[in-house]
C-alpha atoms as a PDB file:
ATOM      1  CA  UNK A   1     -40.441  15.411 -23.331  1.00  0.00           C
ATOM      2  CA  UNK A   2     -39.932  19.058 -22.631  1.00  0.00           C
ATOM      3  CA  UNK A   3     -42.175  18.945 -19.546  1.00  0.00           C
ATOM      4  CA  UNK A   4     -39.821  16.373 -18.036  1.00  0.00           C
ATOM      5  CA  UNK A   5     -36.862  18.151 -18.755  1.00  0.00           C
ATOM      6  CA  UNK A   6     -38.541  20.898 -17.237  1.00  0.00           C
ATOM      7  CA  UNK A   7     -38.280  19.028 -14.419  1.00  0.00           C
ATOM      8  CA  UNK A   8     -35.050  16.647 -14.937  1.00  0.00           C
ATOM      9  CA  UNK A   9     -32.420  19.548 -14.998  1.00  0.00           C
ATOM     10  CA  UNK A  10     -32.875  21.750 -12.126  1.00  0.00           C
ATOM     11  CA  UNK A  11     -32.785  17.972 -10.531  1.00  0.00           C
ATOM     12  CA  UNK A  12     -29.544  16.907 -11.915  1.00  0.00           C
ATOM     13  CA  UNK A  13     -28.510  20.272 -11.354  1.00  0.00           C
ATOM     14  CA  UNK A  14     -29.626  20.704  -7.603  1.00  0.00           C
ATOM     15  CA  UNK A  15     -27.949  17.179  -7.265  1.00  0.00           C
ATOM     16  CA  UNK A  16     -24.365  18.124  -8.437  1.00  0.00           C
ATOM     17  CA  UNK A  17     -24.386  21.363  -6.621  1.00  0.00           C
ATOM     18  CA  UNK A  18     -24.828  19.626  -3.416  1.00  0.00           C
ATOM     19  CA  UNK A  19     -22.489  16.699  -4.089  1.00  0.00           C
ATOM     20  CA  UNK A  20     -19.603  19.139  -5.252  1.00  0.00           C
ATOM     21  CA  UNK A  21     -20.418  20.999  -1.887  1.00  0.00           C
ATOM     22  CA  UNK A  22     -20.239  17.955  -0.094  1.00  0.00           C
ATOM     23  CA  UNK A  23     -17.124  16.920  -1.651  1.00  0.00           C
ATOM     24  CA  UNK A  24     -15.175  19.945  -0.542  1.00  0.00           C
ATOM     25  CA  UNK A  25     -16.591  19.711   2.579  1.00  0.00           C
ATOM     26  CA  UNK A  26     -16.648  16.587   4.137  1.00  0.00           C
ATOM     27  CA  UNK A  27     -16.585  17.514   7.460  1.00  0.00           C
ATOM     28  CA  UNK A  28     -19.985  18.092   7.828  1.00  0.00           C
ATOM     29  CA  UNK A  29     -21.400  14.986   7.151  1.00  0.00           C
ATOM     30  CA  UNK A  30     -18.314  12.249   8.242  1.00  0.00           C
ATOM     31  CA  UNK A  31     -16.022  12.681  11.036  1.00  0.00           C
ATOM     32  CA  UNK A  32     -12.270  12.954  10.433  1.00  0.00           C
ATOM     33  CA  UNK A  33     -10.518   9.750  10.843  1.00  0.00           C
ATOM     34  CA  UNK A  34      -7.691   9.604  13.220  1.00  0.00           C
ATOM     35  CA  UNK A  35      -4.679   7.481  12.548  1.00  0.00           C
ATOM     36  CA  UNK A  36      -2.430   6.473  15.252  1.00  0.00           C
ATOM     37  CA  UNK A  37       0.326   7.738  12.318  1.00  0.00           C
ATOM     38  CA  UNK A  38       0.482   9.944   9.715  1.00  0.00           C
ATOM     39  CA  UNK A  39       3.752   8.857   6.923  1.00  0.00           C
ATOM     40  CA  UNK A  40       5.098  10.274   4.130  1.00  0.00           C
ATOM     41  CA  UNK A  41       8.086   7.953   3.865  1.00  0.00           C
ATOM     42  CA  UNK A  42       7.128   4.228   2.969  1.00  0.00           C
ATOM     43  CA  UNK A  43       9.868   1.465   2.323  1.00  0.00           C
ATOM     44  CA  UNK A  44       7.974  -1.664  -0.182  1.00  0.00           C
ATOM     45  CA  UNK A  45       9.257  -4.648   0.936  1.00  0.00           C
ATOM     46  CA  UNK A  46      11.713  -2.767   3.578  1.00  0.00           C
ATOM     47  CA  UNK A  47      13.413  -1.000   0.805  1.00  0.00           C
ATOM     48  CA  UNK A  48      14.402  -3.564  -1.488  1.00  0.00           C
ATOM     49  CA  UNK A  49      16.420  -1.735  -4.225  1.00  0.00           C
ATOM     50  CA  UNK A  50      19.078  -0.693  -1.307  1.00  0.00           C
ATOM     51  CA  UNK A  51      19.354  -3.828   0.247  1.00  0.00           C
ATOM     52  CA  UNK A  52      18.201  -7.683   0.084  1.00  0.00           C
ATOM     53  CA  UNK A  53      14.153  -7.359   0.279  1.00  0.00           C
ATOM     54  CA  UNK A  54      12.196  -8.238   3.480  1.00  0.00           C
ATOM     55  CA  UNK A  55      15.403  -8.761   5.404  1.00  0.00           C
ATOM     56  CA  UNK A  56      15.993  -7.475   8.938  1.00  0.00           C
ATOM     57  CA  UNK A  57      19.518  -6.084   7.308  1.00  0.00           C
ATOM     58  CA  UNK A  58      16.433  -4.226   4.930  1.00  0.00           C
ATOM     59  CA  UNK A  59      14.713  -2.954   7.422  1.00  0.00           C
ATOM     60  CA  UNK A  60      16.810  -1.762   9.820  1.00  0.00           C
ATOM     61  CA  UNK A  61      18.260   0.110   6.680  1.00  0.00           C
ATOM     62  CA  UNK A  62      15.619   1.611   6.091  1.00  0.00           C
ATOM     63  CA  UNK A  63      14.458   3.121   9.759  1.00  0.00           C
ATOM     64  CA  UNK A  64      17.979   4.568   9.626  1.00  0.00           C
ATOM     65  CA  UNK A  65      17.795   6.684   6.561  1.00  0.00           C
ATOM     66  CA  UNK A  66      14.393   7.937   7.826  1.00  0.00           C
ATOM     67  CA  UNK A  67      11.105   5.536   6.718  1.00  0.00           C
ATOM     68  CA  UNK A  68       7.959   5.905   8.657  1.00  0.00           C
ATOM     69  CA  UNK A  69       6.242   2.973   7.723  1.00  0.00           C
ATOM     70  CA  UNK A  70       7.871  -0.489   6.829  1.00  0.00           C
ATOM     71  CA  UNK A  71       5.273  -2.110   3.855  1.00  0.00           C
ATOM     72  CA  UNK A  72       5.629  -6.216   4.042  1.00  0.00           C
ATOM     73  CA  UNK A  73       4.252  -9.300   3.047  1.00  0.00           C
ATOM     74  CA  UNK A  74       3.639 -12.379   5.381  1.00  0.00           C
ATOM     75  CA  UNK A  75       3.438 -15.848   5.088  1.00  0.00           C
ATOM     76  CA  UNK A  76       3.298 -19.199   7.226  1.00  0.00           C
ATOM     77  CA  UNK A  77       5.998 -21.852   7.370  1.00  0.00           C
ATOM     78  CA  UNK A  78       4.657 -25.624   7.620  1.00  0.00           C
ATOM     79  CA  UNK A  79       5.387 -25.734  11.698  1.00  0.00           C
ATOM     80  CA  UNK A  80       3.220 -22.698  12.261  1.00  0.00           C
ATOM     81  CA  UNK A  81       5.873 -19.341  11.993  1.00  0.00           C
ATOM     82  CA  UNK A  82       4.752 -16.557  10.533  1.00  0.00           C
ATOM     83  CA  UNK A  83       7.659 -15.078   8.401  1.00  0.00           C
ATOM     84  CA  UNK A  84       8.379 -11.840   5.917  1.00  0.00           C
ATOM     85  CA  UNK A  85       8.694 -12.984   2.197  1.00  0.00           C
ATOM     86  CA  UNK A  86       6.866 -11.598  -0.947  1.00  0.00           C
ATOM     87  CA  UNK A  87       6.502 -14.797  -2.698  1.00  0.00           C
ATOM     88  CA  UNK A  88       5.347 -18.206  -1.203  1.00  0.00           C
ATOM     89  CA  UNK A  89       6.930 -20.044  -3.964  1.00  0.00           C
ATOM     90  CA  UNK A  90      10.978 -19.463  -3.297  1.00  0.00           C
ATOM     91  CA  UNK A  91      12.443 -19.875  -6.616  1.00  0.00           C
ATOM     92  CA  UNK A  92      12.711 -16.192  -7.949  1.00  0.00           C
ATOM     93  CA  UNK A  93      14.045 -15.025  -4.159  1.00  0.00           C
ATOM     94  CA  UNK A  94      16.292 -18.283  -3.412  1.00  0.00           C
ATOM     95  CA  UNK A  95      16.699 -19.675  -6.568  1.00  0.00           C
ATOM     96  CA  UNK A  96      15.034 -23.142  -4.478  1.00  0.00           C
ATOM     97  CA  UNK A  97      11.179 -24.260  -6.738  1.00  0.00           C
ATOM     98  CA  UNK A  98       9.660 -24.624  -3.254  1.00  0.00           C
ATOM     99  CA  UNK A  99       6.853 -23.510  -0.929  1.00  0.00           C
ATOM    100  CA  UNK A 100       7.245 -21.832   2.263  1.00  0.00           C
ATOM    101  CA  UNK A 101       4.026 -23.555   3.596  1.00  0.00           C
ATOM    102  CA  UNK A 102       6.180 -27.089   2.669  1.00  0.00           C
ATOM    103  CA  UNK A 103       9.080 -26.175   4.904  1.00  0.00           C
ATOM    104  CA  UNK A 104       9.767 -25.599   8.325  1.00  0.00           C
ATOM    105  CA  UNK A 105      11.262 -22.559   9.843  1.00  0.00           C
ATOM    106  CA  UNK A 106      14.917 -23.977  10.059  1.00  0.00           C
ATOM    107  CA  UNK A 107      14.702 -25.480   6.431  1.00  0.00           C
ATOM    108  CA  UNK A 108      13.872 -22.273   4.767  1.00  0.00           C
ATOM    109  CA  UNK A 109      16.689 -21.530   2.547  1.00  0.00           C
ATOM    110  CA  UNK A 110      19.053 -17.881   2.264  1.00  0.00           C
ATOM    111  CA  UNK A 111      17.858 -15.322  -0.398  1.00  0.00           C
ATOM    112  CA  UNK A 112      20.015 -15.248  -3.536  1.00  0.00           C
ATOM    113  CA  UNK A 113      23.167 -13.282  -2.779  1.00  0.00           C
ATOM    114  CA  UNK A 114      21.761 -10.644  -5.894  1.00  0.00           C
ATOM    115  CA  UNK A 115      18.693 -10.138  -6.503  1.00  0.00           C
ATOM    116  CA  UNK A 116      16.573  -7.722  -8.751  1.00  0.00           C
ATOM    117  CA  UNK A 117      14.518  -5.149  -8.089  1.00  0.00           C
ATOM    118  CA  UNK A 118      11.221  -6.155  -9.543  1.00  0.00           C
ATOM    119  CA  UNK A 119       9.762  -2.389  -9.655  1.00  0.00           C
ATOM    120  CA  UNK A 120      13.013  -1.288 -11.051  1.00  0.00           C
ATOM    121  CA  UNK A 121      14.040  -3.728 -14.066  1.00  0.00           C
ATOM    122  CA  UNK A 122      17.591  -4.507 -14.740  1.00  0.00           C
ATOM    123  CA  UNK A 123      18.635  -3.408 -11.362  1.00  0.00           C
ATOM    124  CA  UNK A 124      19.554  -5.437  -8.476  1.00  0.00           C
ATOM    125  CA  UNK A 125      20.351  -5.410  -4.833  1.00  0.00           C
ATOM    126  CA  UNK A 126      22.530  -7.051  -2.353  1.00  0.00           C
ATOM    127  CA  UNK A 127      23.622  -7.103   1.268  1.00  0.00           C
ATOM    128  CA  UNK A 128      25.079  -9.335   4.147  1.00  0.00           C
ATOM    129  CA  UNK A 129      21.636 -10.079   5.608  1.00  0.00           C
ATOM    130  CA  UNK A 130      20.281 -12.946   3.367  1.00  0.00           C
ATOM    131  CA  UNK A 131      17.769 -15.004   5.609  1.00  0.00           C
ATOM    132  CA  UNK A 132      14.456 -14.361   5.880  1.00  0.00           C
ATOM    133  CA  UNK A 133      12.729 -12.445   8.585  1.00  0.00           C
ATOM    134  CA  UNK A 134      10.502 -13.823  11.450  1.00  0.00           C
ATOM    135  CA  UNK A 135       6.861 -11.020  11.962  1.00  0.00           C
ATOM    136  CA  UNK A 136       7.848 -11.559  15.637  1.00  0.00           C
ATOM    137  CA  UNK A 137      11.075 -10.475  15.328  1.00  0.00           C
ATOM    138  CA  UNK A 138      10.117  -7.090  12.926  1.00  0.00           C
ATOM    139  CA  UNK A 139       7.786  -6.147  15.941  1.00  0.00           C
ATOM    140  CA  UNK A 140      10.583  -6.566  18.311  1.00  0.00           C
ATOM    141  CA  UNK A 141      13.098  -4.557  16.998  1.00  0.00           C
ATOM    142  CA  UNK A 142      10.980  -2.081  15.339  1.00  0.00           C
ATOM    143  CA  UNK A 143       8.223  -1.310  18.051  1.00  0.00           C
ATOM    144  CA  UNK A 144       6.997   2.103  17.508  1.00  0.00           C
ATOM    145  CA  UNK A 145       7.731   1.833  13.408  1.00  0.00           C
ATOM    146  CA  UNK A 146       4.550   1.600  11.263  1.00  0.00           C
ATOM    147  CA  UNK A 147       3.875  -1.403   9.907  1.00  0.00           C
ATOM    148  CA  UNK A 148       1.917  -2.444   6.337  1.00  0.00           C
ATOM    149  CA  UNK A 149       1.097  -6.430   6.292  1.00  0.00           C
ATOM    150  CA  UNK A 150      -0.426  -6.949   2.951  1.00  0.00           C
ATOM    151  CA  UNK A 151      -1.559 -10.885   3.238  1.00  0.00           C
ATOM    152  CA  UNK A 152      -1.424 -12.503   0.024  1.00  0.00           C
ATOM    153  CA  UNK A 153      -3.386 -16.013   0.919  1.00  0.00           C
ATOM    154  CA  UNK A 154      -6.756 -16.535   2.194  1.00  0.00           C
ATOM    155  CA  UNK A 155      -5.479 -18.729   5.362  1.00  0.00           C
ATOM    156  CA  UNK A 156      -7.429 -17.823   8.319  1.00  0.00           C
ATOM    157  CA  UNK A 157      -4.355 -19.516  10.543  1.00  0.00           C
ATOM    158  CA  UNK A 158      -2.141 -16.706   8.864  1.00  0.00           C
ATOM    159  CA  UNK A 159      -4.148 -14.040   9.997  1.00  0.00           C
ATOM    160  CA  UNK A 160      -4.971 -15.397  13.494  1.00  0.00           C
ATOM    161  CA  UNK A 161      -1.704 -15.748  14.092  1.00  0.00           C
ATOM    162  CA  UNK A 162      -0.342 -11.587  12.770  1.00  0.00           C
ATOM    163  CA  UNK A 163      -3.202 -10.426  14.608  1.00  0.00           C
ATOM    164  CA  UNK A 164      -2.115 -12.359  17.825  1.00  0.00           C
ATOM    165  CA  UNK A 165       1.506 -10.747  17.117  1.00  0.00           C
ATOM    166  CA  UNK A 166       0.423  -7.577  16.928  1.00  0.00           C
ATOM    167  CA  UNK A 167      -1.725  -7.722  20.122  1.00  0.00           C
ATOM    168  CA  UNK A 168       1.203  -9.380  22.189  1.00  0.00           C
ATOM    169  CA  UNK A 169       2.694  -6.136  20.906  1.00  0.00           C
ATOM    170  CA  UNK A 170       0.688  -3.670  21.505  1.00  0.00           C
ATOM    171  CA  UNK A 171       0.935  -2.515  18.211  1.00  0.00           C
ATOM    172  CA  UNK A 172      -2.929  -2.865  16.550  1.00  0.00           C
ATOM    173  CA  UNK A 173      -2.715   1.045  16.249  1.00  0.00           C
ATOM    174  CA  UNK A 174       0.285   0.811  13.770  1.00  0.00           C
ATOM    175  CA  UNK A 175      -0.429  -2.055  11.747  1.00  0.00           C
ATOM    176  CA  UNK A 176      -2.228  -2.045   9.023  1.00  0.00           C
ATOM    177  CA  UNK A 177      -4.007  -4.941   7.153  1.00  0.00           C
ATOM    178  CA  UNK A 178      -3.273  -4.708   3.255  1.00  0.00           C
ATOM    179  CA  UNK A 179      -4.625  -6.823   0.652  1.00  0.00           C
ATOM    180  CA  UNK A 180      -5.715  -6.556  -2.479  1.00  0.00           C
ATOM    181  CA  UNK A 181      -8.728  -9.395  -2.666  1.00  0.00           C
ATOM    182  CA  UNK A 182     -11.660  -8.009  -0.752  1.00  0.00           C
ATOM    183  CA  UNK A 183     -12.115 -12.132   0.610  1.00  0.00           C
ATOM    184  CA  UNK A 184      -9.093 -11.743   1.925  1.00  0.00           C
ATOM    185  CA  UNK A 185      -9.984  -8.212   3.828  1.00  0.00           C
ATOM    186  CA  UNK A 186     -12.561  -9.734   4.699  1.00  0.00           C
ATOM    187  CA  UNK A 187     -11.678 -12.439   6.776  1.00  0.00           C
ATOM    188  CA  UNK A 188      -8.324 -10.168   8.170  1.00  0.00           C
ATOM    189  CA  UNK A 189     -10.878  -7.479   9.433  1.00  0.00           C
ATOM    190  CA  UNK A 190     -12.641 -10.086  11.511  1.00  0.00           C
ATOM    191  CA  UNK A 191      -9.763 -11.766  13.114  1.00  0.00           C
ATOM    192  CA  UNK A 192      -9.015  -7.951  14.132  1.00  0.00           C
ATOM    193  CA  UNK A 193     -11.419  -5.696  13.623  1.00  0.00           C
ATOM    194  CA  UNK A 194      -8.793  -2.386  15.733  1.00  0.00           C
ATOM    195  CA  UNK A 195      -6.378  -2.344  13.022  1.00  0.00           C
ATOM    196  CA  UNK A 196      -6.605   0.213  10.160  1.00  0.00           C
ATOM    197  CA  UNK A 197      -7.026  -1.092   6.642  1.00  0.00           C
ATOM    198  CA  UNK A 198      -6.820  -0.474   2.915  1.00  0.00           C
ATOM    199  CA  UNK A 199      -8.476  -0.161  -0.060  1.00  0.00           C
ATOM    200  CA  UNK A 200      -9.252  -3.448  -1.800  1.00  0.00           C
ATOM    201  CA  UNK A 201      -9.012  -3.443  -5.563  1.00  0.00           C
ATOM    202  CA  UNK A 202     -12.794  -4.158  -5.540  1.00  0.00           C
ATOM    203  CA  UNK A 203     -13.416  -1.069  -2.931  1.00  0.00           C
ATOM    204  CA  UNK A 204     -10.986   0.919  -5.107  1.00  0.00           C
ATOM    205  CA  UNK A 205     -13.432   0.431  -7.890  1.00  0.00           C
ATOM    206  CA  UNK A 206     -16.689   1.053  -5.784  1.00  0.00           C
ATOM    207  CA  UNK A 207     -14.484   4.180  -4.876  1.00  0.00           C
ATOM    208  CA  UNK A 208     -14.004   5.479  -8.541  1.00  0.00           C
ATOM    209  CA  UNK A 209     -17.842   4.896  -8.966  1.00  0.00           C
ATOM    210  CA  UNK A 210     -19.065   6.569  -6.382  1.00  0.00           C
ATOM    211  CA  UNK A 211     -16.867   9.936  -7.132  1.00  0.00           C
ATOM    212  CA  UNK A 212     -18.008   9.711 -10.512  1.00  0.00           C
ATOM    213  CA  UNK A 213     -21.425   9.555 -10.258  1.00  0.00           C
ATOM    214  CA  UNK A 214     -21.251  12.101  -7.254  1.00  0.00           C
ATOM    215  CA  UNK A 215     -22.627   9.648  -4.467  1.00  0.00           C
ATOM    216  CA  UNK A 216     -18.832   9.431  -2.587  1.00  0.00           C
ATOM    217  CA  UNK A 217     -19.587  13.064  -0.336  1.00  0.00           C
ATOM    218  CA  UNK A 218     -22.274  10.951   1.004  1.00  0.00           C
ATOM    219  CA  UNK A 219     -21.187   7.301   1.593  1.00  0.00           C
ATOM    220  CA  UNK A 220     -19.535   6.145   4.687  1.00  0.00           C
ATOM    221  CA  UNK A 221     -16.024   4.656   3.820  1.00  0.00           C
ATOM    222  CA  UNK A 222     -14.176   2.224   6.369  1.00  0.00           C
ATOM    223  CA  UNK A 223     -10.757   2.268   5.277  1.00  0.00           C
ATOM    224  CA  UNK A 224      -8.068   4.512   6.156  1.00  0.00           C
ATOM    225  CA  UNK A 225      -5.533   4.061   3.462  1.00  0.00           C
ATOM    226  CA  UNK A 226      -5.856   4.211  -0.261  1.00  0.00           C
ATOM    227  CA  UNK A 227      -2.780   2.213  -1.819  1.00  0.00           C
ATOM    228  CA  UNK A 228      -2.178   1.781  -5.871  1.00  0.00           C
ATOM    229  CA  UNK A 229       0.327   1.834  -8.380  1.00  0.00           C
ATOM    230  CA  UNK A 230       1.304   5.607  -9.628  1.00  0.00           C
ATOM    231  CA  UNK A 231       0.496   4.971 -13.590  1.00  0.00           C
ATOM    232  CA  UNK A 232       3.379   6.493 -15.413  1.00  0.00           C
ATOM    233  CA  UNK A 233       5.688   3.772 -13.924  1.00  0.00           C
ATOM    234  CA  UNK A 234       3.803   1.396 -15.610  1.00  0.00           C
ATOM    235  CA  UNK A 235       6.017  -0.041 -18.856  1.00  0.00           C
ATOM    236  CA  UNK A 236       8.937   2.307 -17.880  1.00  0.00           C
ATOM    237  CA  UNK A 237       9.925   0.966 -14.205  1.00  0.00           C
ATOM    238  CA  UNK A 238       7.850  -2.300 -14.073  1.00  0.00           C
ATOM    239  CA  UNK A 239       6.798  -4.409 -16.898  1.00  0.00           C
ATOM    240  CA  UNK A 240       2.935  -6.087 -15.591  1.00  0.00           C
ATOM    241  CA  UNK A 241       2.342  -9.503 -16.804  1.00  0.00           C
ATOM    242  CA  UNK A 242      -1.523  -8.315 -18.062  1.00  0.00           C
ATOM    243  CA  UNK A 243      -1.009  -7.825 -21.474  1.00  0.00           C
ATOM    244  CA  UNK A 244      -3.771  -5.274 -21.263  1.00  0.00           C
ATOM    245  CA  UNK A 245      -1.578  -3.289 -18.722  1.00  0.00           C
ATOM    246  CA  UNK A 246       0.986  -2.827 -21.820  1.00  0.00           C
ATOM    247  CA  UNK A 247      -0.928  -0.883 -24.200  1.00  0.00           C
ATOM    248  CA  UNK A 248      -0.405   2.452 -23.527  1.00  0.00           C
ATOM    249  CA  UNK A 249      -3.990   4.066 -24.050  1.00  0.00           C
ATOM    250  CA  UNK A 250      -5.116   1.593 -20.833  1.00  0.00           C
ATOM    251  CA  UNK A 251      -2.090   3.173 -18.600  1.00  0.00           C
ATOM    252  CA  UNK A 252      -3.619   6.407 -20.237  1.00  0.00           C
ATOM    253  CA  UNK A 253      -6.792   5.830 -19.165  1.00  0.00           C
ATOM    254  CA  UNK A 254      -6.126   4.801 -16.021  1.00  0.00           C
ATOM    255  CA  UNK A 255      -3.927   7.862 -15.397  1.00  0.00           C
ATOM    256  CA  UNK A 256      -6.529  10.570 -16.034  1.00  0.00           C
ATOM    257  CA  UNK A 257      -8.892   8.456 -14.648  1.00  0.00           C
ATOM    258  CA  UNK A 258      -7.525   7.506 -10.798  1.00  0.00           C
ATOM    259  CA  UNK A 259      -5.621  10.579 -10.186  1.00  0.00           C
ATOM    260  CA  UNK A 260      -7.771  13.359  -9.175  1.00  0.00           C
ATOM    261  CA  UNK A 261      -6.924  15.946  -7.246  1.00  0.00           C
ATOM    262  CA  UNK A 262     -10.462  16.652  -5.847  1.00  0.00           C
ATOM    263  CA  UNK A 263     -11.111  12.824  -4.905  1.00  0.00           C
ATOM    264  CA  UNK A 264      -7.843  13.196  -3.162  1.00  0.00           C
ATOM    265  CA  UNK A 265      -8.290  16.183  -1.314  1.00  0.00           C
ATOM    266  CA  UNK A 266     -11.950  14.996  -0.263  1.00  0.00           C
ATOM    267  CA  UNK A 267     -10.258  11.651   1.333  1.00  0.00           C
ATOM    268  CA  UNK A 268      -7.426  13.617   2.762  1.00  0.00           C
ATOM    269  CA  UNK A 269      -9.921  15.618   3.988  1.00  0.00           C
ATOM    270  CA  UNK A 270     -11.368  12.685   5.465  1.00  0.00           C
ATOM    271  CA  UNK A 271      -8.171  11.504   7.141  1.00  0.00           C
ATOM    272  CA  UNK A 272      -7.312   8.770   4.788  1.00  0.00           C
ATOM    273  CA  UNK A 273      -4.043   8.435   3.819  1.00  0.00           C
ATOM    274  CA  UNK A 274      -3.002   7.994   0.468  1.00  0.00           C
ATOM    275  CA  UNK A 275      -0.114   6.412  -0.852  1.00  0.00           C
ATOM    276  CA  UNK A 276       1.225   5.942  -4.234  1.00  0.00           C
ATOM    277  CA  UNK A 277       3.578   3.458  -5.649  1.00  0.00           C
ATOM    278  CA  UNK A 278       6.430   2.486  -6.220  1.00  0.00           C
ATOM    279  CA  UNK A 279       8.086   5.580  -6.898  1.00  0.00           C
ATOM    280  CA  UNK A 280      12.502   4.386  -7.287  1.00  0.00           C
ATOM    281  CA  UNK A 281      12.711   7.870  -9.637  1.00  0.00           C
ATOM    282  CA  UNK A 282      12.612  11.621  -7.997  1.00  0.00           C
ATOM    283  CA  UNK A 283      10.503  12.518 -10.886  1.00  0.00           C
ATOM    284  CA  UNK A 284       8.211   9.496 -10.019  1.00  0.00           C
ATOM    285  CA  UNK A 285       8.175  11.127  -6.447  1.00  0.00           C
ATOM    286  CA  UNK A 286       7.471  14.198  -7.139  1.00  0.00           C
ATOM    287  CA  UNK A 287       4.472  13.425  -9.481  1.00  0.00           C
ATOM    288  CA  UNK A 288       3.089  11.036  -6.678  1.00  0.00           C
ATOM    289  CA  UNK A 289       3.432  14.281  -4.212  1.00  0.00           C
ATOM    290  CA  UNK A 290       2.091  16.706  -6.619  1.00  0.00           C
ATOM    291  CA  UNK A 291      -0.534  14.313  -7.590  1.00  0.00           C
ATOM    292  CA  UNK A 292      -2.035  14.392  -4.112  1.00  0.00           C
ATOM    293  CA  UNK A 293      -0.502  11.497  -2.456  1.00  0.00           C
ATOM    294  CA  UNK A 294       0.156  11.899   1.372  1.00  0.00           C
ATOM    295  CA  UNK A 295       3.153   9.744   0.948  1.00  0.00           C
ATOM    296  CA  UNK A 296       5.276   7.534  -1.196  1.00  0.00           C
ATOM    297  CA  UNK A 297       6.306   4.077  -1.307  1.00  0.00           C
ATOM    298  CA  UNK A 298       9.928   3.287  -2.546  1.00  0.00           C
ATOM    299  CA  UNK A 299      12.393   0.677  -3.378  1.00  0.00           C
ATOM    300  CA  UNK A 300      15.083   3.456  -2.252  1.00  0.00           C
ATOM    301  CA  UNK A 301      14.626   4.782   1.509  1.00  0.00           C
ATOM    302  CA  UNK A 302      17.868   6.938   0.747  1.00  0.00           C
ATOM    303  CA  UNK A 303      16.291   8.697  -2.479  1.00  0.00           C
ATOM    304  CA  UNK A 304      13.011   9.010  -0.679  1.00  0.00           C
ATOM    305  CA  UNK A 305      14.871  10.895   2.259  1.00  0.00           C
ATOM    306  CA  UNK A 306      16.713  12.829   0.459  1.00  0.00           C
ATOM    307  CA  UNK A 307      13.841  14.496  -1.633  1.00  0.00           C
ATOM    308  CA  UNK A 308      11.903  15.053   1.551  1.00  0.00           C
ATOM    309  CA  UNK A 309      14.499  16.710   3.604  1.00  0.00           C
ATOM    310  CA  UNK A 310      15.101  18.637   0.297  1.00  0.00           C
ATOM    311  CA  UNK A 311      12.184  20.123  -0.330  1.00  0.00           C
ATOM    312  CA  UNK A 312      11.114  20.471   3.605  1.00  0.00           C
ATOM    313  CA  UNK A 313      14.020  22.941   3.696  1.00  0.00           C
ATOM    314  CA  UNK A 314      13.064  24.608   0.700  1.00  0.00           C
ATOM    315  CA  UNK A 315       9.493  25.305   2.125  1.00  0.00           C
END
């Protein structure tokens, strides 16, 4: 046994002196990704605690006060429109028990004149803009705003049809494919394989693993944005429907174990962008900042703005 140990350790050892040298220096074995955009300032669903979610009224919000990057979901209507809603069933946003994929563009029905702020529980927004958005039309007003299009369904129709948006807009540099099921990734990255993408929960995973065994310094990584929840508004801001998400050692746990400063640093150092969410508190944004995160995704563009032109002028 000795005689193997004799061995063994100066092994292990050797190993985790070159991975931690790795790690802080990536630059040597990966080249520096280089995003079309760099954002700090990130509005989920267009900035929905300030104004009706997903709505052009929303969005155009939202670019005023300052947002760099407008984070969406996408859907397709039964006659072949791709359109901006969160949910494909209607009922929580319209108060109407129906699917977008059962109705046609016109028939789609107004968003409820109040509606809550899921990441922000008891609170609700409003505004005069209550229809829901065409992808087209985002593009057109907004053409040089970044743009986040997490797709929900595994509809290769949906997908053909964003990416042929974004290339009749010239905009596959500033879109970004978001999803959380790596199937769905999948299938986005090969409709359009020149748009930056995310993390998928499964890659997120595969991410952890690989920085804690040491092997991330030395694995190629495709993505250029890490995306995920910041714990601590976990059971304070948002209530999950996981009943193991409400046990407080598991939000714990995943709290000391996803936010590390030295993974961070290595994947900023790598040019990917990381972005924590959703931050509606300034304490919640300033523990996604100090936690590493290149920038912050919010209900409330305003608050957002605010902090940042804050603490910009106190630097």
């Amino acid at each position: 046994m000795a005689s193997y140990l004799y061995y063994l350790l100066p092994a292990v050892g050797g190993y985790a002196l070159t991975s931690l040298y790795f790690l802080k220096n990536p630059h040597i074995l990966h080249k520096k990704k280089q995003t079309a955009f760099y954002c700090t300032h990130i509005s989920h669903r267009g900035g929905c605690g300030e104004r009706i979610e997903n709505t052009m009224g929303a969005f155009t919000h939202a670019v005023e006060v300052g947002t760099e990057m407008l984070e969406i979901d996408c859907h397709l209507t039964k006659d072949g429109h791709v359109v901006v809603s969160h949910d494909e069933n209607l009922l929580r946003q319209t108060g109407q028990d129906v699917n977008i994929s059962c109705l046609n563009l016109e028939e789609l029905p107004p968003y409820k004149e109040i509606l809550e702020v899921t990441f922000k529980t008891g609170h609700f927004s409003t505004g005069s803009d209550r229809n829901i958005a065409l992808l087209e039309d985002v593009f057109h007003k907004f053409p040089h705003i970044a743009i986040n299009i997490e797709v929900k369904e595994n509809n290769s129709m949906l997908t053909e049809k964003i990416s042929d948006l974004v290339k009749k807009y010239n905009r596959e540099a500033i879109s970004v494919w978001a999803s959380v099921d790596s199937t769905i990734m999948e299938n986005c990255r090969k409709t359009n394989s020149s748009m930056p993408y995310m993390f998928t929960v499964k890659q997120a995973l595969k991410l952890l693993l690989l920085y804690y065994t040491g092997l991330l310094p030395f694995v190629p990584l495709g993505e250029s944005f890490l995306q995920f929840y910041l714990p601590q508004i976990i059971n304070r801001e948002y209530i999950p429907e996981m009943w193991i998400l409400r046990i407080r050692l598991v939000i714990f746990l995943i709290e000391r174990l996803t936010l590390r400063k030295g993974m961070f640093k290595h994947l900023r150092d790598r040019g990917i962008q990381i972005h924590l969410f959703v931050c509606n508190e300034e304490q919640d944004i300033e523990a996604a900042f100090a936690a590493g995160a290149t920038g912050v995704m919010t209900d409330y563009p305003t608050l957002l703005s605010n902090y940042i032109r804050r603490h910009t002028q106190d630097t």
